[in-house]
C-alpha atoms as a PDB file:
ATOM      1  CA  UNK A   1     202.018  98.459  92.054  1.00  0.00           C
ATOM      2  CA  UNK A   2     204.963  98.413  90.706  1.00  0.00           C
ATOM      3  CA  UNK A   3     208.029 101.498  89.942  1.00  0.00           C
ATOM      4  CA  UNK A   4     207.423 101.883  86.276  1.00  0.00           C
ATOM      5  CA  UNK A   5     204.080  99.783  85.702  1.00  0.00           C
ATOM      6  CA  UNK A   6     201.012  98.184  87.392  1.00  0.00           C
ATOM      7  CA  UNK A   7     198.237  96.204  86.667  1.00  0.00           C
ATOM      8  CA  UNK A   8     194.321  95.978  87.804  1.00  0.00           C
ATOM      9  CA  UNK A   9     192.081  92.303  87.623  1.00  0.00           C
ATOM     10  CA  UNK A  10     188.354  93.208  86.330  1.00  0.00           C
ATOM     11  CA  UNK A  11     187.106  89.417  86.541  1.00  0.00           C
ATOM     12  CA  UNK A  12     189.126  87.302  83.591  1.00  0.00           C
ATOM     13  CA  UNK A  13     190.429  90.642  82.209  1.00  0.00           C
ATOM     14  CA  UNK A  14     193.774  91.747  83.077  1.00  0.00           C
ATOM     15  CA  UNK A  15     194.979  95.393  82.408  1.00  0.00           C
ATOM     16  CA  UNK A  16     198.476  96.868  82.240  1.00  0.00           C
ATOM     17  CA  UNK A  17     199.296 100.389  82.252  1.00  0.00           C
ATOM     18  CA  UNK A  18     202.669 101.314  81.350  1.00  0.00           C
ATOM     19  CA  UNK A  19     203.604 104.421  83.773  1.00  0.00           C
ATOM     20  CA  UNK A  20     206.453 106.632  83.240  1.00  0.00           C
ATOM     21  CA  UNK A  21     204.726 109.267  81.688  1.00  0.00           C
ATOM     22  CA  UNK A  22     207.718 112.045  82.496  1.00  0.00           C
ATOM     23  CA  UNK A  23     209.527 110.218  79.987  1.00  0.00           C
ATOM     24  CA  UNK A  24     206.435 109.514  77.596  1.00  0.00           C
ATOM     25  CA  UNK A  25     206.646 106.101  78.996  1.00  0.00           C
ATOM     26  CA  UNK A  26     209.650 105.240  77.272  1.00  0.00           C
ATOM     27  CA  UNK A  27     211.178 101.864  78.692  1.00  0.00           C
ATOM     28  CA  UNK A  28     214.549 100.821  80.214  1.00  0.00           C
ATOM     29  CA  UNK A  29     215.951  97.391  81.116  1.00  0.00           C
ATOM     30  CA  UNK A  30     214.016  97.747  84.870  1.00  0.00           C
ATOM     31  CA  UNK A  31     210.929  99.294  83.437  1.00  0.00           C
ATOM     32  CA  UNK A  32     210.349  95.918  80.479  1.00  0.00           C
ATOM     33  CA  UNK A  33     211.653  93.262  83.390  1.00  0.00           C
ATOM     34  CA  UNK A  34     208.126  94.298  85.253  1.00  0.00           C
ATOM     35  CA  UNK A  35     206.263  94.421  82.443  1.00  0.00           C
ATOM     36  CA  UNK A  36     207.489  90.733  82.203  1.00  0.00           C
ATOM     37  CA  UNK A  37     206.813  89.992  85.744  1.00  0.00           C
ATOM     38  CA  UNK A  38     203.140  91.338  84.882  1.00  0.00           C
ATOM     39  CA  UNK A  39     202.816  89.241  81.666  1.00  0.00           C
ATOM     40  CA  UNK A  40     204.579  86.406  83.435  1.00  0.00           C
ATOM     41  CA  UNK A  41     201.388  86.642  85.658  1.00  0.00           C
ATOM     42  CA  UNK A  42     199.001  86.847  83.017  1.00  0.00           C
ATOM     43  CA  UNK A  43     200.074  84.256  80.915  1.00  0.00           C
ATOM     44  CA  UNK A  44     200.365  82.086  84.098  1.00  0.00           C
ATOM     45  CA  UNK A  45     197.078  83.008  86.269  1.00  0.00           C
ATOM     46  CA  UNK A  46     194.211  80.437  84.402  1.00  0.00           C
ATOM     47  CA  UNK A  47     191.681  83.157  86.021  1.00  0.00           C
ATOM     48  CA  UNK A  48     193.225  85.344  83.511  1.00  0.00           C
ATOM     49  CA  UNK A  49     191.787  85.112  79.929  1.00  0.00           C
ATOM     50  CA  UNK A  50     192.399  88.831  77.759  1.00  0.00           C
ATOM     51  CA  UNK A  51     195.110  91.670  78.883  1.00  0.00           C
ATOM     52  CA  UNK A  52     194.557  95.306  77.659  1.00  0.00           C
ATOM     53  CA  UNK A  53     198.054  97.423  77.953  1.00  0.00           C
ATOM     54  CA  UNK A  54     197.958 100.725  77.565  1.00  0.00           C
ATOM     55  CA  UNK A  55     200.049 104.005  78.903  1.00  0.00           C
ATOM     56  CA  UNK A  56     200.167 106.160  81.344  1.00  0.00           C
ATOM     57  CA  UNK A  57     199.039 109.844  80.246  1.00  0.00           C
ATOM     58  CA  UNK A  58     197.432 111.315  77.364  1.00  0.00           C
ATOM     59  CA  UNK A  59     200.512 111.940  75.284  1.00  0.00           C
ATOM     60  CA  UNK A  60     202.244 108.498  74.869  1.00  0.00           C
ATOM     61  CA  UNK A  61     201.695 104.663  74.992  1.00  0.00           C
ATOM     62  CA  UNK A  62     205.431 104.332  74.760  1.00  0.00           C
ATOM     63  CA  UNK A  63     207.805 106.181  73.178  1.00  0.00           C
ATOM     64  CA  UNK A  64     210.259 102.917  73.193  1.00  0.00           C
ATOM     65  CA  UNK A  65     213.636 102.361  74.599  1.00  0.00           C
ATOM     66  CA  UNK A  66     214.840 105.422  77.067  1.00  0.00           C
ATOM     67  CA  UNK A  67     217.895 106.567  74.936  1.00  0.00           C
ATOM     68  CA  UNK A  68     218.381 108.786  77.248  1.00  0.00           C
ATOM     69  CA  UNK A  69     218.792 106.889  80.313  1.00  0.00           C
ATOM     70  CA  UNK A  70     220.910 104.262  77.132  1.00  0.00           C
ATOM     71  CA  UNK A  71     223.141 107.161  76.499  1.00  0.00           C
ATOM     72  CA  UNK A  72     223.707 108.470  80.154  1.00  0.00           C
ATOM     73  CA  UNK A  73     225.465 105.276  80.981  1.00  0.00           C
ATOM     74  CA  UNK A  74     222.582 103.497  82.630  1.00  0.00           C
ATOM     75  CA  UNK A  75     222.754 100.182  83.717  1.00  0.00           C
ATOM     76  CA  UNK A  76     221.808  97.903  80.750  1.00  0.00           C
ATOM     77  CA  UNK A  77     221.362  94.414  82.446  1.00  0.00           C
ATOM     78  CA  UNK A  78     218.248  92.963  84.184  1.00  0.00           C
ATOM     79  CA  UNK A  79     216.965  93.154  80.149  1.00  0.00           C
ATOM     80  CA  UNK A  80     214.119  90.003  79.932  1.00  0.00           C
ATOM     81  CA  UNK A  81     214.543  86.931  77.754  1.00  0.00           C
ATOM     82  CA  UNK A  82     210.389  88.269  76.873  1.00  0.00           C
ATOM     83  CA  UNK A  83     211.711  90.927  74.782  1.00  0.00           C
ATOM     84  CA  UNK A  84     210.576  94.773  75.247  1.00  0.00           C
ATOM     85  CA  UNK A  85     208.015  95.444  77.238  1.00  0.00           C
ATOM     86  CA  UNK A  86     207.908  91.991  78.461  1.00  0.00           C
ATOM     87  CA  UNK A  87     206.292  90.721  75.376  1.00  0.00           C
ATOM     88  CA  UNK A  88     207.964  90.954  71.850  1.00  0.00           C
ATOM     89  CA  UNK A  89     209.708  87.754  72.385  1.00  0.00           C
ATOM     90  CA  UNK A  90     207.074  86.230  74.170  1.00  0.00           C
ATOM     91  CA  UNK A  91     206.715  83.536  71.662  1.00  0.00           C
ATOM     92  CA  UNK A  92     204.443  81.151  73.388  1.00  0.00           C
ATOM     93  CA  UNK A  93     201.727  83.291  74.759  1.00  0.00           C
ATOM     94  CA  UNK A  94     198.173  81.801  72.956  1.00  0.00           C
ATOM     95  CA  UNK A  95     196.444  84.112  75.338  1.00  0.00           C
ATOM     96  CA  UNK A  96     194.546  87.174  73.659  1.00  0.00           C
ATOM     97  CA  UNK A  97     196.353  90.741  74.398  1.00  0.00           C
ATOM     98  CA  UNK A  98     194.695  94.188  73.063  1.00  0.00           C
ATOM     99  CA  UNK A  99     197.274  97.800  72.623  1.00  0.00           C
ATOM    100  CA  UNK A 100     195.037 100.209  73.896  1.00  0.00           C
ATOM    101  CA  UNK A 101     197.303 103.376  71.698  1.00  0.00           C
ATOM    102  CA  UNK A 102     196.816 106.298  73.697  1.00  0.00           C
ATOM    103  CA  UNK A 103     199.730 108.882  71.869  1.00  0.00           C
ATOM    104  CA  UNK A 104     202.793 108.269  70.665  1.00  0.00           C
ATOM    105  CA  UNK A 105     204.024 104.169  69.777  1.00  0.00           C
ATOM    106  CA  UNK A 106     207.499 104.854  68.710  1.00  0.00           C
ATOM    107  CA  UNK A 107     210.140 102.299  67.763  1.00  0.00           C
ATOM    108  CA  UNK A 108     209.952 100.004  71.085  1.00  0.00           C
ATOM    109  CA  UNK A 109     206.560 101.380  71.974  1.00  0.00           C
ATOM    110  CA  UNK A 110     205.094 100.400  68.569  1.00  0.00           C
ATOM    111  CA  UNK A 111     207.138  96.871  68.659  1.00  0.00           C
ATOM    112  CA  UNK A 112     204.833  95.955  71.725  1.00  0.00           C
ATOM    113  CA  UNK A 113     201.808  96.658  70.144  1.00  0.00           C
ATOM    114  CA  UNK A 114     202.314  94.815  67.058  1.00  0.00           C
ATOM    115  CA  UNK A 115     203.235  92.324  69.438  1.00  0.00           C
ATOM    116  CA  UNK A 116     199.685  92.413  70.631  1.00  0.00           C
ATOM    117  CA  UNK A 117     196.673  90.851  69.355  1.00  0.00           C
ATOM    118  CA  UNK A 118     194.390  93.991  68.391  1.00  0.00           C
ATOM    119  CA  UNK A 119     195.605  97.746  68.211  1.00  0.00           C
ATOM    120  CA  UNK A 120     193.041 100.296  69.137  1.00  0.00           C
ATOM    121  CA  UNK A 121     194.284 103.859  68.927  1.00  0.00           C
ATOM    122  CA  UNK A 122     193.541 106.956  69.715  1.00  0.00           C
ATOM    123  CA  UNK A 123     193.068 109.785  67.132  1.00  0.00           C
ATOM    124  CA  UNK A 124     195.909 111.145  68.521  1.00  0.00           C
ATOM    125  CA  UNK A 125     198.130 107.875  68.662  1.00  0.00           C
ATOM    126  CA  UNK A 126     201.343 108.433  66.118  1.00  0.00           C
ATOM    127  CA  UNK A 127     203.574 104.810  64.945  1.00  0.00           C
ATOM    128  CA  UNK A 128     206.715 104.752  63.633  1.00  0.00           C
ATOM    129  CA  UNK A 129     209.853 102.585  63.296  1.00  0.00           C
ATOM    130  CA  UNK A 130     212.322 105.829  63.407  1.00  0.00           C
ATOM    131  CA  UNK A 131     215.258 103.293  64.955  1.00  0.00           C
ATOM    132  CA  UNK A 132     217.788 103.797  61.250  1.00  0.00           C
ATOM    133  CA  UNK A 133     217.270 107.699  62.093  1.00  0.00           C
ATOM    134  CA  UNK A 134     219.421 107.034  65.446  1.00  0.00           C
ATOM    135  CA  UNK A 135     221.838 104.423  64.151  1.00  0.00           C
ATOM    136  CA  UNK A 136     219.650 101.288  65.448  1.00  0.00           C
ATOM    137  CA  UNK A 137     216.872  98.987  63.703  1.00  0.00           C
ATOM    138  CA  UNK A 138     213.673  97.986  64.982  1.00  0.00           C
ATOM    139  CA  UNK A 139     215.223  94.220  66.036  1.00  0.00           C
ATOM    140  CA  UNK A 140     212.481  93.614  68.860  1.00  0.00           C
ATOM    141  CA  UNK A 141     210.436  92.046  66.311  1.00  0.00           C
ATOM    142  CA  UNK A 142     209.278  95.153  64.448  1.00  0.00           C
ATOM    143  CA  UNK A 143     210.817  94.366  60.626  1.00  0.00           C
ATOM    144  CA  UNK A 144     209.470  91.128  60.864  1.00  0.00           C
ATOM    145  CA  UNK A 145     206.162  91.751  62.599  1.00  0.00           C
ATOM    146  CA  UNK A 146     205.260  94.725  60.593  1.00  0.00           C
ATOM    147  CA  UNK A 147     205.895  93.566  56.627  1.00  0.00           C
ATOM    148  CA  UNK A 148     203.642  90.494  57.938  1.00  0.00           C
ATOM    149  CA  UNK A 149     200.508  92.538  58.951  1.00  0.00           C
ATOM    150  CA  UNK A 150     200.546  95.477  56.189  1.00  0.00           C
ATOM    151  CA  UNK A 151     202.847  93.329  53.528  1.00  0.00           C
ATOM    152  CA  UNK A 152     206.106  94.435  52.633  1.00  0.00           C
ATOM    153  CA  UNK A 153     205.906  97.413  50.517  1.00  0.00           C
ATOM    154  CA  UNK A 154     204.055  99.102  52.750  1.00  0.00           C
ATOM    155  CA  UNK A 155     205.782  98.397  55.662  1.00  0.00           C
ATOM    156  CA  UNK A 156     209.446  99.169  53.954  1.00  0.00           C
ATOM    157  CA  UNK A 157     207.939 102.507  53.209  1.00  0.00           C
ATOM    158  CA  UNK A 158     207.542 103.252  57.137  1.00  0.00           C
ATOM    159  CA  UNK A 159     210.678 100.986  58.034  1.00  0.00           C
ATOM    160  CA  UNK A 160     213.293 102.656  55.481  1.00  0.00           C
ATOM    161  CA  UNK A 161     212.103 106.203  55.974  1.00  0.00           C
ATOM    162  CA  UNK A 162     211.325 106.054  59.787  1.00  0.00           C
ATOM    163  CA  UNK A 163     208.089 108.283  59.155  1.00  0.00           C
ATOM    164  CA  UNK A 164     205.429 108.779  61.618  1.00  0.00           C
ATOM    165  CA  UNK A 165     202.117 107.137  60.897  1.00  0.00           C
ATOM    166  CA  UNK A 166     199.135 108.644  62.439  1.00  0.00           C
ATOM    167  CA  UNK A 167     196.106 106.630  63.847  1.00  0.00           C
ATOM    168  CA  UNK A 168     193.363 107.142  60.518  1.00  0.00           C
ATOM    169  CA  UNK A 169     196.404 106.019  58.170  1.00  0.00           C
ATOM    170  CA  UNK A 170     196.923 103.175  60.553  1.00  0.00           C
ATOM    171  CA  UNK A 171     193.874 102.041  59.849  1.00  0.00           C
ATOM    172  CA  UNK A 172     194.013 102.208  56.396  1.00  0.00           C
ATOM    173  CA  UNK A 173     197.093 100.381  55.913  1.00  0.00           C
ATOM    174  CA  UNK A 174     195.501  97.708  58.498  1.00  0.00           C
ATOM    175  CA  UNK A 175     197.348  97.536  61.445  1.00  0.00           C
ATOM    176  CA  UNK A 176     194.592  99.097  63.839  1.00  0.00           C
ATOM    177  CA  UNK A 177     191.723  98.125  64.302  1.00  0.00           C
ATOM    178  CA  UNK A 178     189.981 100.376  65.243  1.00  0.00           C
ATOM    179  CA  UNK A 179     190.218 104.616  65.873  1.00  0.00           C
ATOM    180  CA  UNK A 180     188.463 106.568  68.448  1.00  0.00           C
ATOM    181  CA  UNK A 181     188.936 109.648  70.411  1.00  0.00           C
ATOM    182  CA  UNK A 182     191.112 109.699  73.873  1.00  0.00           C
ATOM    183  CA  UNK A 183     187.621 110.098  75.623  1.00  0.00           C
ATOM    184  CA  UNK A 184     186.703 106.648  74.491  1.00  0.00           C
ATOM    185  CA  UNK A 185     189.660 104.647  74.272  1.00  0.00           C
ATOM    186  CA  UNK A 186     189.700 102.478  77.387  1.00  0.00           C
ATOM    187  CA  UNK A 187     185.851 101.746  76.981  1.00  0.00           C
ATOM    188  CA  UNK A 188     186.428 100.604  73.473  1.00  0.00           C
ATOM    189  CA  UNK A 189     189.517  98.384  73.953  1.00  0.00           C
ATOM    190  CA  UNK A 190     187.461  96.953  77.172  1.00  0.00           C
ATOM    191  CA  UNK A 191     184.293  96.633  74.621  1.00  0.00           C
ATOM    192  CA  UNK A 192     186.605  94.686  72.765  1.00  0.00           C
ATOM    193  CA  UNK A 193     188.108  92.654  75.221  1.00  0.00           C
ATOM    194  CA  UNK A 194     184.478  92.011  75.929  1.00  0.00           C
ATOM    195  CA  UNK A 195     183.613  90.535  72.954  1.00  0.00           C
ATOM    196  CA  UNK A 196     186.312  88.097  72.876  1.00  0.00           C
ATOM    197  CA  UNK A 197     185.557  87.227  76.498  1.00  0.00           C
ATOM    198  CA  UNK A 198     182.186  85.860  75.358  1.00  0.00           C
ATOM    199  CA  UNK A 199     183.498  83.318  73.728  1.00  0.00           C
ATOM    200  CA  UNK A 200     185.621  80.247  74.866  1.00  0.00           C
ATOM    201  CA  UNK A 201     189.012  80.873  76.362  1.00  0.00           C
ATOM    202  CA  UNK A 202     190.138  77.516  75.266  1.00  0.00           C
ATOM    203  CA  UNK A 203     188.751  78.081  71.700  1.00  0.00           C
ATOM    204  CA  UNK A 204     190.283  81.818  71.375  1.00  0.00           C
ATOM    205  CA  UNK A 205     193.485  80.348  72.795  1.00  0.00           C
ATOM    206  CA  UNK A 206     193.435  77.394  70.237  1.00  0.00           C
ATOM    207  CA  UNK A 207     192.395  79.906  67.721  1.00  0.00           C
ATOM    208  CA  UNK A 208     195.506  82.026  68.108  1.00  0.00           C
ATOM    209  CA  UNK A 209     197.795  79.566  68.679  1.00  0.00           C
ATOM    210  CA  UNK A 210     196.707  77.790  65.309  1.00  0.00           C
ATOM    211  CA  UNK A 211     196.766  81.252  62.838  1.00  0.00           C
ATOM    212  CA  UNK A 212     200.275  82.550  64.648  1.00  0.00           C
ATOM    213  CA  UNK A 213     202.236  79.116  64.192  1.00  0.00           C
ATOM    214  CA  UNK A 214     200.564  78.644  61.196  1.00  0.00           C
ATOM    215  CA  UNK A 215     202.238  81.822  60.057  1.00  0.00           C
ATOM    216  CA  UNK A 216     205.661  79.537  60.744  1.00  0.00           C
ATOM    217  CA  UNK A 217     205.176  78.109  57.583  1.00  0.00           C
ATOM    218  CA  UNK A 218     204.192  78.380  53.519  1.00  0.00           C
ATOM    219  CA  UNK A 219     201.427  76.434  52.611  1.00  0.00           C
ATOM    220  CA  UNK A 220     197.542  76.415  53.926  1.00  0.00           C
ATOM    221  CA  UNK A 221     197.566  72.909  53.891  1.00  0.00           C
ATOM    222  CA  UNK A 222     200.609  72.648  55.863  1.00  0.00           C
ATOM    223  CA  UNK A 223     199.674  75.145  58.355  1.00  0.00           C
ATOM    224  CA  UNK A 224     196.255  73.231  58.550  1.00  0.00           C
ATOM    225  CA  UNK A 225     197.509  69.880  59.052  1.00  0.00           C
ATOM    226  CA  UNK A 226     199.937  71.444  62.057  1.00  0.00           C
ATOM    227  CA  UNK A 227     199.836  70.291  65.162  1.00  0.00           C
ATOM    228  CA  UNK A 228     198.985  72.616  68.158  1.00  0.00           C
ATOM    229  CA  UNK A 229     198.660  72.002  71.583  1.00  0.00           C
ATOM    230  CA  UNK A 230     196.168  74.098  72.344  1.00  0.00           C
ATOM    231  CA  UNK A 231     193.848  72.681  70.006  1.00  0.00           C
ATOM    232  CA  UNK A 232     194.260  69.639  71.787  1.00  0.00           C
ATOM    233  CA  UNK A 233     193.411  71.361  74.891  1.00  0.00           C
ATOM    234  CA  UNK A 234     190.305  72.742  73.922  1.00  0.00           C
ATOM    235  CA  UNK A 235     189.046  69.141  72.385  1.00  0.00           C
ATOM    236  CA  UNK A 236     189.595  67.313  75.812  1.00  0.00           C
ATOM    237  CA  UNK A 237     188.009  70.330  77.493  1.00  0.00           C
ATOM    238  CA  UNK A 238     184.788  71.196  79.565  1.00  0.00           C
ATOM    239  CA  UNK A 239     184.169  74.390  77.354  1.00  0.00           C
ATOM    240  CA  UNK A 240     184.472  71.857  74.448  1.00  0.00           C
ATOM    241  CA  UNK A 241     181.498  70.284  75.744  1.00  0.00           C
ATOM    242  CA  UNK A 242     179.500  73.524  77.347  1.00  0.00           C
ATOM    243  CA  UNK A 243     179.274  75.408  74.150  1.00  0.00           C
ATOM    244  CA  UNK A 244     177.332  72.707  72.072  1.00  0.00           C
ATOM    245  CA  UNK A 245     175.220  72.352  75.181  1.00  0.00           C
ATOM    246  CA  UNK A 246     174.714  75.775  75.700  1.00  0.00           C
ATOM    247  CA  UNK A 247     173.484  76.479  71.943  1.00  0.00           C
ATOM    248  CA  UNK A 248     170.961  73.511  72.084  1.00  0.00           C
ATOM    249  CA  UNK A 249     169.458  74.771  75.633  1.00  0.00           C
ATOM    250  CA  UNK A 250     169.363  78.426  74.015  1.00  0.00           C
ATOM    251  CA  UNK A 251     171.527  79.932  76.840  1.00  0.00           C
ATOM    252  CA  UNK A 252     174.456  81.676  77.592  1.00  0.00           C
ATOM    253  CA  UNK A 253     177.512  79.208  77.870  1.00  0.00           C
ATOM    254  CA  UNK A 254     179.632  79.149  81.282  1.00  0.00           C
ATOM    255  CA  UNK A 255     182.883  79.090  80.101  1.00  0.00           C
ATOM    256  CA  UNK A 256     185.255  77.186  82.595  1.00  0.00           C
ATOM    257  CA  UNK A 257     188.802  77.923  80.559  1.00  0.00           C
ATOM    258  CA  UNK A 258     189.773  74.307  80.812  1.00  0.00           C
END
């Protein structure tokens, strides 16, 4: 375990808990440079095929950069190349990762889960980009990240006013998934995780890799006629050959992940 974060293995399934729940698991340079070292391990561990991260507490999945520890003078290096949390400028991670929202995502705190694959909030959870309100913008990824999921008009009317977004109009505007109470939270984003572990690693990581550097460009047709490695993987693979296999002998594939 680590000083401001750990992380528990449940089979492929890696989970990340963000702990510094005095400080509504807001993050400083030391705090995001474990979360790297965690996501370093997940994107590097082939045993590992979904991460859920989530926070400590009942009151905050991360409240984003520690201005407070920023404006005391702290010490500001030891920042990751991965971006905040160890993740926003993680740009080559093809492996699935699910926000499990359990309070407050402010500024920093929301960046990382839009970072992530799937949001699933509780009906408490509260997002905002409030960084212009303090004299800062939401540069870990957030202005781009955001007008790309909900489109831009929506997004500039949470980015230009720094208003906070609760969980049901979340949903609505479509960038959770789903909304359920703090009772159920971790069971659903695990549910989730468990539907996506049902299917192929190699195809889910050939899937995402495909529709988020596919997003690098204009066209359908050029985005289709991309090439991406990890759809090259997953045609060489054993799961490539399993799944067709599987069908035919009406069973339940045994997904290798290479």
């Amino acid at each position: 375990m680590g000083q401001f974060s750990f992380a528990e293995r449940d089979g492929n399934l890696f989970h990340i808990t963000i702990n510094r729940p005095e400080v509504m698991n807001s993050l400083h340079p030391a705090a995001n440079s474990e979360l790297s070292d965690l996501f370093d391990e997940f994107q590097n561990d082939p045993a590992l095929w979904v991460a859920i991260i989530t926070g400590a507490g009942e009151r905050a999945f991360s409240a984003g950069n520690d201005l407070k520890y920023q404006a005391g003078g702290g010490d500001r290096s030891g920042q990751p190349s991965s971006g905040f949390g160890g993740i926003t400028a993680r740009w080559d991670l093809n492996k699935p990762v699910i926000a499990a929202v359990n309070g407050v995502a402010m500024g920093g705190g929301f960046e990382i889960a839009l970072a992530c694959d799937l949001i699933i909030a509780s009906d408490n959870a509260r997002f905002a980009l409030p960084e212009p309100k303090v004299g800062l913008a939401a540069l870990a990824g957030g202005v781009h990240r955001l007008p790309r999921q909900i489109g831009m008009k929506r997004a500039m009317g949470m980015m230009l006013t720094g208003r906070h977004v609760p969980a049901a109009e979340g949903l609505e505007l479509g960038f959770v998934n789903e909304v359920v109470t703090q009772a159920e939270l971790q069971d659903r984003a695990r549910a989730w995780a468990a539907m996506i572990l049902e299917c192929s690693p190699m195809s889910i990581r050939a899937t995402k890799e495909a529709a988020m550097q596919g997003m690098n460009v204009a066209g359908v047709r050029e985005a289709h006629e991309g090439k991406y490695d990890a759809v090259k993987a997953m045609s060489v693979s054993e799961d490539f050959v399993e799944g067709p296999v599987a069908f035919a002998e009406k069973r339940t594939p045994n997904w290798k992940g290479r």
